[in-house]
Protein backbone atom coordinates (compact mmCIF):
# COMPACT_ATOMS: atom_id res chain seq x y z
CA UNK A 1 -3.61 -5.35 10.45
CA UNK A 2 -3.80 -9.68 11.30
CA UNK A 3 -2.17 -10.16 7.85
CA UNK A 4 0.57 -12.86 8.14
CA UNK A 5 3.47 -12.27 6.80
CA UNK A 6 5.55 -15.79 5.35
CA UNK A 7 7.94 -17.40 7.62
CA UNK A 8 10.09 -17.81 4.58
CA UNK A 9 11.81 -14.56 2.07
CA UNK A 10 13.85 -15.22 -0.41
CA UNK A 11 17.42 -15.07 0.92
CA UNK A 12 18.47 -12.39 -2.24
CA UNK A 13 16.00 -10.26 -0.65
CA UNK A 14 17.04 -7.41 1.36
CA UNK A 15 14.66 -4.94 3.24
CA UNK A 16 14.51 -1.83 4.38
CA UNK A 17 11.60 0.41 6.24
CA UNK A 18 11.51 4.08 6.12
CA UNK A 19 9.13 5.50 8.24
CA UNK A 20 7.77 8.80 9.14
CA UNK A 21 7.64 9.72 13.06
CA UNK A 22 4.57 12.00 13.73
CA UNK A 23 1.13 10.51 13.43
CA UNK A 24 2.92 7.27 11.51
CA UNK A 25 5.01 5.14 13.58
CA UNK A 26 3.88 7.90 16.90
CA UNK A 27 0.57 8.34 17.75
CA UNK A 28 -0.66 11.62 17.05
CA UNK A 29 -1.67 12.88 20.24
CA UNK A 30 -0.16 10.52 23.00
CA UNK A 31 3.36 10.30 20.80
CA UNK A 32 3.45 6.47 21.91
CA UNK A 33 4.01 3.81 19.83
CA UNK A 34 2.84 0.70 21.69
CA UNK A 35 0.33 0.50 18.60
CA UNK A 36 3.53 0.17 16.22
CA UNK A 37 5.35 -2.03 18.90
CA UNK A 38 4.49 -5.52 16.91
CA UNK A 39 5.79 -4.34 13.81
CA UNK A 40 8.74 -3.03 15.66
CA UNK A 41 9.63 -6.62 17.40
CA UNK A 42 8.93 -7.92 13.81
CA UNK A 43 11.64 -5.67 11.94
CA UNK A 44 14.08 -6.09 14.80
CA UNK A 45 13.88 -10.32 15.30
CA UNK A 46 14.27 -10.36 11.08
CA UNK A 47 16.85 -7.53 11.04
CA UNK A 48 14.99 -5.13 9.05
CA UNK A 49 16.51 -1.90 9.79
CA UNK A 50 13.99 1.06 10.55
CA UNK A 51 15.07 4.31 9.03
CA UNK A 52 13.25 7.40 10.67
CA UNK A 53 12.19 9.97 8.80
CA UNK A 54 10.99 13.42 10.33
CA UNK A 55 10.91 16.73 10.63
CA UNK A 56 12.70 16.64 14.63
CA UNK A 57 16.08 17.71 14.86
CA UNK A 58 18.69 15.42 15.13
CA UNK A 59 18.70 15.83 19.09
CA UNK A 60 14.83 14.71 19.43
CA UNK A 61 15.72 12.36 16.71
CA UNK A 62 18.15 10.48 18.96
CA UNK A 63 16.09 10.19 21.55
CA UNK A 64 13.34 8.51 20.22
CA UNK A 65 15.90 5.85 18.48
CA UNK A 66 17.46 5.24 21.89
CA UNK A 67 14.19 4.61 23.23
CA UNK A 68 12.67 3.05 20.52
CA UNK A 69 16.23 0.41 20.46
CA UNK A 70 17.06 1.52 16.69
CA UNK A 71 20.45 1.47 15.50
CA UNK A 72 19.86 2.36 11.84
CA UNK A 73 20.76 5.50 9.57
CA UNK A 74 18.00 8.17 10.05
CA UNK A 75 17.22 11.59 8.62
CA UNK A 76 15.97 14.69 10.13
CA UNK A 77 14.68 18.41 9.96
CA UNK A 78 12.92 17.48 6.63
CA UNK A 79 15.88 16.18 4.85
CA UNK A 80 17.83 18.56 6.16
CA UNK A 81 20.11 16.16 8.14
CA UNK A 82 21.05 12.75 7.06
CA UNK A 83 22.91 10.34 9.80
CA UNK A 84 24.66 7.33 9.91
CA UNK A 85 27.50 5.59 11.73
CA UNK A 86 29.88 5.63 9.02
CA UNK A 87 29.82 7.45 5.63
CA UNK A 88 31.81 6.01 2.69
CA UNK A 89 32.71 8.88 0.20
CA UNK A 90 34.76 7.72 -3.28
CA UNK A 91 37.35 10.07 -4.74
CA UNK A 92 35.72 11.33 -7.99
CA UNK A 93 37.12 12.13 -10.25
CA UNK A 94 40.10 10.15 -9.58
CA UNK A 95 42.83 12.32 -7.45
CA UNK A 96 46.20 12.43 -8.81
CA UNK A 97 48.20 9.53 -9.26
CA UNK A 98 50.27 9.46 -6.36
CA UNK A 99 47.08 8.83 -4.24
CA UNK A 100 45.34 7.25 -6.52
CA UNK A 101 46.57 4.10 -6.52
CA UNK A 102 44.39 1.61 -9.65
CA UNK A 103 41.17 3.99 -8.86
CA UNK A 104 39.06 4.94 -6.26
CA UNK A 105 40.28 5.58 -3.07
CA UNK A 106 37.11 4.51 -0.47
CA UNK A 107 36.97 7.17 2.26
CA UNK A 108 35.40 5.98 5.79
CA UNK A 109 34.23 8.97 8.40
CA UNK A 110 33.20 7.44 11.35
CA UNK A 111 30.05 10.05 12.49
CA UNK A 112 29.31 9.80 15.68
CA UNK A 113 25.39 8.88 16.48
């Protein structure tokens, strides 16, 4: 904790954080996270997306992101649930000709989170 972290990243760079709920970014017994609050502010005013990681179902899952203000992709029930706002899926192998166009058709299912 106090480290700085550089004003400046190398604009290639792209980052993403994948946290853990319980006892990580919540505190164990109060389930707060006005410890992790700084970090939080810090990910959201550099656009770092926060992926949350847990064991909750998907319903306690949305919760906390609406009250913690994140947007991003998260998983839930162990692995057991992985959501995002849209899901791109690629035809493979290629479908027949008459819908496959020169390759690949990208598929977009907009989930609803």
């Amino acid at each position: 904790m106090g480290e700085s972290v550089p004003a400046t990243v190398s604009r290639s760079a792209f980052f993403i954080v994948f946290s853990d709920l319980d006892g990580t970014l919540l505190d164990h017994n109060t389930y707060g996270w006005q410890e992790a609050q700084p970090a939080l502010n810090l990910c959201k005013n550099r656009h770092v997306p926060i992926v949350l990681v847990s064991s909750k179902t998907r319903a306690e899952m949305e919760f906390l992101r609406r009250s913690l203000s994140i947007s991003a992709p998260f998983v839930s029930e162990n692995g057991g649930g992985i959501f995002s706002k849209v899901i791109t899926l690629r035809s493979f192998p290629p479908g027949p000709p008459s819908i496959r166009g020169s390759g690949n058709i990208p598929l977009a299912y907009p989930i609803p989170i």
